[in-house]
PDB file of N, CA and C in Angstrom:
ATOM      1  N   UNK A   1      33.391 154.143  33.379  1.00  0.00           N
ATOM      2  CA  UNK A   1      34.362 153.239  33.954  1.00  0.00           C
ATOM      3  C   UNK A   1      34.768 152.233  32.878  1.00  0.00           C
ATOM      4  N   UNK A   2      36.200 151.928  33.191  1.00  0.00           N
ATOM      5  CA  UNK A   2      36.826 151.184  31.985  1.00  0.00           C
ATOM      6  C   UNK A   2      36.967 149.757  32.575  1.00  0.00           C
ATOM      7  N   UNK A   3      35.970 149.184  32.140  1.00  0.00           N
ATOM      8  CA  UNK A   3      36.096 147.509  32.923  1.00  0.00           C
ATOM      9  C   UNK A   3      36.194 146.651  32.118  1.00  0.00           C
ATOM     10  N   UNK A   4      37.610 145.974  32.232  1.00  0.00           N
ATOM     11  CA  UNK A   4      38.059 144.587  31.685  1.00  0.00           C
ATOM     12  C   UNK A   4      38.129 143.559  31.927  1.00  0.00           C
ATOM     13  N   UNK A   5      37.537 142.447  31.325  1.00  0.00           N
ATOM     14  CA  UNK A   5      37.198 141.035  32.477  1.00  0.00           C
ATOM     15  C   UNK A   5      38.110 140.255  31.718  1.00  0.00           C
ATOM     16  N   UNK A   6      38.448 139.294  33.175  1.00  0.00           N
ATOM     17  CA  UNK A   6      39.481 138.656  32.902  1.00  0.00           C
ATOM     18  C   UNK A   6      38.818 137.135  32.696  1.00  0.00           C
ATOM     19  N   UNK A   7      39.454 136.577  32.126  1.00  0.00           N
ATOM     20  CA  UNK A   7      39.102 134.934  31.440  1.00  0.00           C
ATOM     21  C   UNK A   7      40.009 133.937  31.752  1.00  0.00           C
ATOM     22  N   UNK A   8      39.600 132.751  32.166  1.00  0.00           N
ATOM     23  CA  UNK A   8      40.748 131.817  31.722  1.00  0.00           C
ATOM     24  C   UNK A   8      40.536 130.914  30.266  1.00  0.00           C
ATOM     25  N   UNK A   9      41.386 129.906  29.896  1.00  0.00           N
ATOM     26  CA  UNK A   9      41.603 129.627  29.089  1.00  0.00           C
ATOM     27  C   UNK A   9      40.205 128.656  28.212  1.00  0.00           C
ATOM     28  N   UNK A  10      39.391 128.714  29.066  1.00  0.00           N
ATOM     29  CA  UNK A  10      38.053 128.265  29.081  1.00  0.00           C
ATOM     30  C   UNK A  10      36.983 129.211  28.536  1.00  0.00           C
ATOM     31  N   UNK A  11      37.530 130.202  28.801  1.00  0.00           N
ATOM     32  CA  UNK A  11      36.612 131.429  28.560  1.00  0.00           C
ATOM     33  C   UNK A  11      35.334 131.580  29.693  1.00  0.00           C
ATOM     34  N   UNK A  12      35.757 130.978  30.887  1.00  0.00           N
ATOM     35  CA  UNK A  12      35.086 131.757  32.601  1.00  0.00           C
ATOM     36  C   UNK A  12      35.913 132.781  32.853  1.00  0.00           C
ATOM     37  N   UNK A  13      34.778 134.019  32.995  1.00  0.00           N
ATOM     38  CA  UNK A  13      34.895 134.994  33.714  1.00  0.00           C
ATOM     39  C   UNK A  13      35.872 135.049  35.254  1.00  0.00           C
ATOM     40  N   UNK A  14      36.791 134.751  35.928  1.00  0.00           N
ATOM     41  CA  UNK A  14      37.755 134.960  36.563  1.00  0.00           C
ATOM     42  C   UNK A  14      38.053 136.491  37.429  1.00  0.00           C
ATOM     43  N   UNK A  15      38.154 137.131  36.917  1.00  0.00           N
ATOM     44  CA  UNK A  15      38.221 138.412  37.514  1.00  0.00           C
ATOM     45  C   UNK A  15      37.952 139.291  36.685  1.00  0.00           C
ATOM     46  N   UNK A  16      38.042 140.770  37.332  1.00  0.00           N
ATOM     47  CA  UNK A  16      38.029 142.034  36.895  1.00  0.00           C
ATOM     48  C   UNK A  16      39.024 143.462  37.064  1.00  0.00           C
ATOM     49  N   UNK A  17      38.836 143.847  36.082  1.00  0.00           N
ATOM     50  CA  UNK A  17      40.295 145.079  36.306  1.00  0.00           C
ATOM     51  C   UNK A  17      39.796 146.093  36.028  1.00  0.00           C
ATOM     52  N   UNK A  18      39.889 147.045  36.460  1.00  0.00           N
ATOM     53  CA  UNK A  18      39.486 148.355  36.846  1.00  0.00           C
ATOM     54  C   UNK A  18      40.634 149.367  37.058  1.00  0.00           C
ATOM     55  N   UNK A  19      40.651 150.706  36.208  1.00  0.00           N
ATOM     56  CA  UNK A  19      41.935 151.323  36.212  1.00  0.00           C
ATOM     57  C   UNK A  19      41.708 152.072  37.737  1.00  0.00           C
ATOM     58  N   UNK A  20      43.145 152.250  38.434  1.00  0.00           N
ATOM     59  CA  UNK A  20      43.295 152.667  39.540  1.00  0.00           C
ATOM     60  C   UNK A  20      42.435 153.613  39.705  1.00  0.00           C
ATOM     61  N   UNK A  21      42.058 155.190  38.439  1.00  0.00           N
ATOM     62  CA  UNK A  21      41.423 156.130  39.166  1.00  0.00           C
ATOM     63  C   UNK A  21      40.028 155.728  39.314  1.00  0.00           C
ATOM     64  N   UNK A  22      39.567 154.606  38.847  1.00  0.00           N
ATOM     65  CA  UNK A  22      38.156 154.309  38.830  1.00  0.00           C
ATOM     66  C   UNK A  22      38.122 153.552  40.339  1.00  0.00           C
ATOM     67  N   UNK A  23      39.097 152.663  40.860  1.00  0.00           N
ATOM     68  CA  UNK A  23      39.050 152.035  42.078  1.00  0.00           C
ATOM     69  C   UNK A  23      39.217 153.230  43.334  1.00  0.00           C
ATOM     70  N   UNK A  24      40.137 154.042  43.221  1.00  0.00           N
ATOM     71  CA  UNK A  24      40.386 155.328  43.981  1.00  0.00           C
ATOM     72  C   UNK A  24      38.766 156.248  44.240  1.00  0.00           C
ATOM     73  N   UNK A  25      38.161 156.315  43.239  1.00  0.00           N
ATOM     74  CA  UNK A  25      37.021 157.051  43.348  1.00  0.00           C
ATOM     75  C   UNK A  25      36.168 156.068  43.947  1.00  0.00           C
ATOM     76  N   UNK A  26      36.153 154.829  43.670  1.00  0.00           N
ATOM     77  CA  UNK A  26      35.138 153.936  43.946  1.00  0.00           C
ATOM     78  C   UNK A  26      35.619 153.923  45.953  1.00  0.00           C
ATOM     79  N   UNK A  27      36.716 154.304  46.055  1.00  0.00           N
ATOM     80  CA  UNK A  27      36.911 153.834  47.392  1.00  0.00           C
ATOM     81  C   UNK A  27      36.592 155.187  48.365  1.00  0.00           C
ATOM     82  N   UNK A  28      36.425 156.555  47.302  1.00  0.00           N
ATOM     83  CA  UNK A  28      35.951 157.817  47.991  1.00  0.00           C
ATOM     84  C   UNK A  28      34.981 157.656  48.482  1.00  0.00           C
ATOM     85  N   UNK A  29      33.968 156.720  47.849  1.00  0.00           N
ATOM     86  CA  UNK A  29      32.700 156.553  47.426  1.00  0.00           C
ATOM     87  C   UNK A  29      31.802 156.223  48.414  1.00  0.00           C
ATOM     88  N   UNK A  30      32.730 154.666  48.507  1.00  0.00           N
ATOM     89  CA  UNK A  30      32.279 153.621  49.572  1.00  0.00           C
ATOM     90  C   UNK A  30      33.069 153.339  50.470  1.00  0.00           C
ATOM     91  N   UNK A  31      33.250 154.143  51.955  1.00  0.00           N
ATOM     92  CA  UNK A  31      34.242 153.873  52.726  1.00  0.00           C
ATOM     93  C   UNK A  31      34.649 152.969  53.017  1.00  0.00           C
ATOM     94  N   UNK A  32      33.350 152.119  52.896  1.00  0.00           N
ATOM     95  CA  UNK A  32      33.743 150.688  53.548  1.00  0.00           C
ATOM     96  C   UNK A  32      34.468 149.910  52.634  1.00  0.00           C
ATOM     97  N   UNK A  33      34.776 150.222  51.744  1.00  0.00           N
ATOM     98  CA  UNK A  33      35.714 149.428  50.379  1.00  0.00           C
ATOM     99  C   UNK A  33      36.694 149.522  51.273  1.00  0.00           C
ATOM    100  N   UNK A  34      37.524 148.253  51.244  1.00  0.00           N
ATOM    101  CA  UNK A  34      39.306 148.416  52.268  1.00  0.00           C
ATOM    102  C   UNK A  34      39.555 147.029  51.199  1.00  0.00           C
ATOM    103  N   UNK A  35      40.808 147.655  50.766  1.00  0.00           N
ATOM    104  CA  UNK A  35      41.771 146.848  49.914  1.00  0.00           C
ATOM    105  C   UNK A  35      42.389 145.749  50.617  1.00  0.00           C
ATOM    106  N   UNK A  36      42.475 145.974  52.188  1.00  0.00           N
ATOM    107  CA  UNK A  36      43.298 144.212  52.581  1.00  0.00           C
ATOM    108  C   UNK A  36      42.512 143.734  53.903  1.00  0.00           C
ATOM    109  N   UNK A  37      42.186 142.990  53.721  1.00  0.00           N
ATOM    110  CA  UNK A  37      40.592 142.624  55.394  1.00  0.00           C
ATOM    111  C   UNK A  37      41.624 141.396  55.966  1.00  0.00           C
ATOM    112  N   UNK A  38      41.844 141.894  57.134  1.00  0.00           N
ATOM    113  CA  UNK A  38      42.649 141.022  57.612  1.00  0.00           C
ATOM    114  C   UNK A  38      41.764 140.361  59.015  1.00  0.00           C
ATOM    115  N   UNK A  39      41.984 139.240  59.077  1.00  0.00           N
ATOM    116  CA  UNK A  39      40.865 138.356  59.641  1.00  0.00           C
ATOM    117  C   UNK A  39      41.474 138.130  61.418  1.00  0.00           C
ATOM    118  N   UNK A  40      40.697 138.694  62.032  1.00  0.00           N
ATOM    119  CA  UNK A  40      40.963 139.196  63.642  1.00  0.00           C
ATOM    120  C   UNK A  40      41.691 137.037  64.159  1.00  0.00           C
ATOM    121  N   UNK A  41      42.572 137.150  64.842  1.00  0.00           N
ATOM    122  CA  UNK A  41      43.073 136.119  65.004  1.00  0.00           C
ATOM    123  C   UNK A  41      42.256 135.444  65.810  1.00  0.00           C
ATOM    124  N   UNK A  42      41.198 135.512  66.557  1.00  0.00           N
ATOM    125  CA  UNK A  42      40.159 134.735  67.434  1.00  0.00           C
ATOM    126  C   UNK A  42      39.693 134.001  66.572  1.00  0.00           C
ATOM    127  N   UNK A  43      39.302 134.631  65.908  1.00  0.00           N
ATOM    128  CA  UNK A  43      37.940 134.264  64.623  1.00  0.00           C
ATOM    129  C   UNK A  43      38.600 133.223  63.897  1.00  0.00           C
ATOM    130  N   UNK A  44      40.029 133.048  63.403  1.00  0.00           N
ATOM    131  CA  UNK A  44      40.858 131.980  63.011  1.00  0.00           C
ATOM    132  C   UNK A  44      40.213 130.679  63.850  1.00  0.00           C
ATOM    133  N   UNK A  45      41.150 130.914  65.650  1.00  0.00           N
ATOM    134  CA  UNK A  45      41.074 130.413  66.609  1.00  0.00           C
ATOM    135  C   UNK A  45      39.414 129.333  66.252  1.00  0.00           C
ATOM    136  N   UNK A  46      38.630 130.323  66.558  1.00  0.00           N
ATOM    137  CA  UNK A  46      36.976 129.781  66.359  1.00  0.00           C
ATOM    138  C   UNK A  46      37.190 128.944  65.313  1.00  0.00           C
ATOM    139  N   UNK A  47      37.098 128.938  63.964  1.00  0.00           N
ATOM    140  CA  UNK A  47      37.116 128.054  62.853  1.00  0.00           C
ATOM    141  C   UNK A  47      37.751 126.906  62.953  1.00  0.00           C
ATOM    142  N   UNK A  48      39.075 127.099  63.479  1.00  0.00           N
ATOM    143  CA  UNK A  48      40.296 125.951  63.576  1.00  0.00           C
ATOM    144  C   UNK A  48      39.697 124.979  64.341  1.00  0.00           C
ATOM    145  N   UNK A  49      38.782 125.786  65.676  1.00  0.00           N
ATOM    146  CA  UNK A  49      37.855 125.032  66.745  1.00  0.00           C
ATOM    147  C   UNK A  49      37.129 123.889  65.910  1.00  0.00           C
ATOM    148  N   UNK A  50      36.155 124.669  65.457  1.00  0.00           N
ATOM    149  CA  UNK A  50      35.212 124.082  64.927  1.00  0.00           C
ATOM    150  C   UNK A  50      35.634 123.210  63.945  1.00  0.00           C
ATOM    151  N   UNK A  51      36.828 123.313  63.460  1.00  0.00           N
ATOM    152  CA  UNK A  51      37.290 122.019  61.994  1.00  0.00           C
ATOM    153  C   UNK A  51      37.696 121.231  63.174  1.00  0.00           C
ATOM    154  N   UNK A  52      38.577 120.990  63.935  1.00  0.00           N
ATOM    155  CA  UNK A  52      38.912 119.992  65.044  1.00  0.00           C
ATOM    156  C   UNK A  52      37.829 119.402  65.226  1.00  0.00           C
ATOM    157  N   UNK A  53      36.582 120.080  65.826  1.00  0.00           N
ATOM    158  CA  UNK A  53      35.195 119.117  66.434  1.00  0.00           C
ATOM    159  C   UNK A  53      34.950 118.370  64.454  1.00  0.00           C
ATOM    160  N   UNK A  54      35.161 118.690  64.012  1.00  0.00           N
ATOM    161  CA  UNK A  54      34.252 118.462  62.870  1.00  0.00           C
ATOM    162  C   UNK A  54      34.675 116.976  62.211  1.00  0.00           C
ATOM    163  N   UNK A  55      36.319 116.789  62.547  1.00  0.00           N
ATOM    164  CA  UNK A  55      37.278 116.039  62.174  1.00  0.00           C
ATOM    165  C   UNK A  55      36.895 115.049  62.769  1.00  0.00           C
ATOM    166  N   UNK A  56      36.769 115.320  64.294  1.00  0.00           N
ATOM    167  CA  UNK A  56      36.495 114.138  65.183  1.00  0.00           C
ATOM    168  C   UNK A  56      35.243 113.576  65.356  1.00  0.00           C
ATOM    169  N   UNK A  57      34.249 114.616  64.630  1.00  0.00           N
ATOM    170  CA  UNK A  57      33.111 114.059  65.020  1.00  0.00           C
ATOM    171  C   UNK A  57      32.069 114.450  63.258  1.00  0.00           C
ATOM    172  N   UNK A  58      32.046 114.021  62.111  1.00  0.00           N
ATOM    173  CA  UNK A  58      31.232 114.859  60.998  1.00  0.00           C
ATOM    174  C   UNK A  58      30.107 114.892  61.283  1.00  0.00           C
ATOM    175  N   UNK A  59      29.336 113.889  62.234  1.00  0.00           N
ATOM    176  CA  UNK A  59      28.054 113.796  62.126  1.00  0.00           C
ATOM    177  C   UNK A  59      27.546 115.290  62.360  1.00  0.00           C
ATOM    178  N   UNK A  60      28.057 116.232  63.268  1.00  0.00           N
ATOM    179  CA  UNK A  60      27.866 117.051  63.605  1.00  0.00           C
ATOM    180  C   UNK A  60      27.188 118.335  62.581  1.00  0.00           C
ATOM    181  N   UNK A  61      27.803 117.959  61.625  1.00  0.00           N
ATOM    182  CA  UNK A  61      27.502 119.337  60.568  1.00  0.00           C
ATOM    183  C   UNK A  61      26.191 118.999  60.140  1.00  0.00           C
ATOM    184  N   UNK A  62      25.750 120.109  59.297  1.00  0.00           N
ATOM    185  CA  UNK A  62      24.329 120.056  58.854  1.00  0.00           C
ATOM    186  C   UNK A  62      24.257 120.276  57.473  1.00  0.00           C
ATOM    187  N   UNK A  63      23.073 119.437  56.585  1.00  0.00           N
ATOM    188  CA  UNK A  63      23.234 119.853  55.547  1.00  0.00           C
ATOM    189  C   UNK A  63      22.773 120.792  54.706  1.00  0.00           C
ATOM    190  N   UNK A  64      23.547 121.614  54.150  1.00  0.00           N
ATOM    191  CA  UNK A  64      23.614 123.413  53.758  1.00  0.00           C
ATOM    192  C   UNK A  64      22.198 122.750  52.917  1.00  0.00           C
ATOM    193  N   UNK A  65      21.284 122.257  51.979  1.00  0.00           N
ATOM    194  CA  UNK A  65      20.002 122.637  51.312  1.00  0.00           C
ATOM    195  C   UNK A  65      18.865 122.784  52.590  1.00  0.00           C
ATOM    196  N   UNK A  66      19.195 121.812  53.672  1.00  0.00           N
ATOM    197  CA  UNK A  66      18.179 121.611  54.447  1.00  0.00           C
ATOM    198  C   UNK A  66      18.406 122.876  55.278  1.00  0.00           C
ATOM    199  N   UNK A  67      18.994 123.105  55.867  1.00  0.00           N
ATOM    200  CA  UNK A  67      19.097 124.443  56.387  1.00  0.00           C
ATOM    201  C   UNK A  67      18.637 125.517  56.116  1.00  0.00           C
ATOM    202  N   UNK A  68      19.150 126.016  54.417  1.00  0.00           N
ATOM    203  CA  UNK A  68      18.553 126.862  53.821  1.00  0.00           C
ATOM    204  C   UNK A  68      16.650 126.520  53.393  1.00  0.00           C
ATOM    205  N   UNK A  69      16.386 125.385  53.206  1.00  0.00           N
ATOM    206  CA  UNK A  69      15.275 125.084  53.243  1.00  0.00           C
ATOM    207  C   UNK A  69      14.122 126.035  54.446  1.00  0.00           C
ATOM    208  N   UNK A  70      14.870 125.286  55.437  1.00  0.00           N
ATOM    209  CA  UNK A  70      13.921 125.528  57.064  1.00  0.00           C
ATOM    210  C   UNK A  70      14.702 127.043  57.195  1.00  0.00           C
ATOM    211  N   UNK A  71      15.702 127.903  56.751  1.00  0.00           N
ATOM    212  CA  UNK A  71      15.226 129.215  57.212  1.00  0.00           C
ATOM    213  C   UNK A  71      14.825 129.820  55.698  1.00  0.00           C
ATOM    214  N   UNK A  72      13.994 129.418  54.428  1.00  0.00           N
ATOM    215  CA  UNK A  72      12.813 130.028  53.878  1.00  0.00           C
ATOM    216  C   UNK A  72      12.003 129.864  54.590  1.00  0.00           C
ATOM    217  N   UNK A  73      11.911 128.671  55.537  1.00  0.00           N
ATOM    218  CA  UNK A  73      10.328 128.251  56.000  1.00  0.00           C
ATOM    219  C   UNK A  73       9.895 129.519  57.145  1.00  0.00           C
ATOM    220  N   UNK A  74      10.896 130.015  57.631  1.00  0.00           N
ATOM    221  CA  UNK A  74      10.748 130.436  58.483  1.00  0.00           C
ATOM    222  C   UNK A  74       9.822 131.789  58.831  1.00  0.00           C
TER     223      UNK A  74
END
């Protein structure tokens, strides 16, 4: 496989390019590879929910180390 990484002007890694027949095979491969995931409109709905409560209320959220903390503990 012919893989070319892409950079920005910084020289971070950014993306990757892959010639079509290598993505084509890769997608024989792994069915579940799908080129456009389009996000079921509920699931929007849900999020939009949850940024509204979040707006009106921040206390609500939790903080992502402690979380991840207590489910290692788990």
């Amino acid at each position: 496989m012919n893989v070319q990484y892409i950079t920005d002007d910084t020289g971070k890694t950014t993306g990757v390019f892959i010639p079509i027949s290598d993505w084509n095979r890769l997608k024989s491969k792994y069915v579940e590879i799908n080129e456009e995931t389009t996000i079921p409109e509920f699931h929007k709905d849900i999020v939009r929910n949850r940024m509204a409560e979040y707006i009106k209320n921040s206390k609500i959220g939790l903080d992502f180390d402690k979380v991840i903390a207590e489910l290692k503990n788990e």
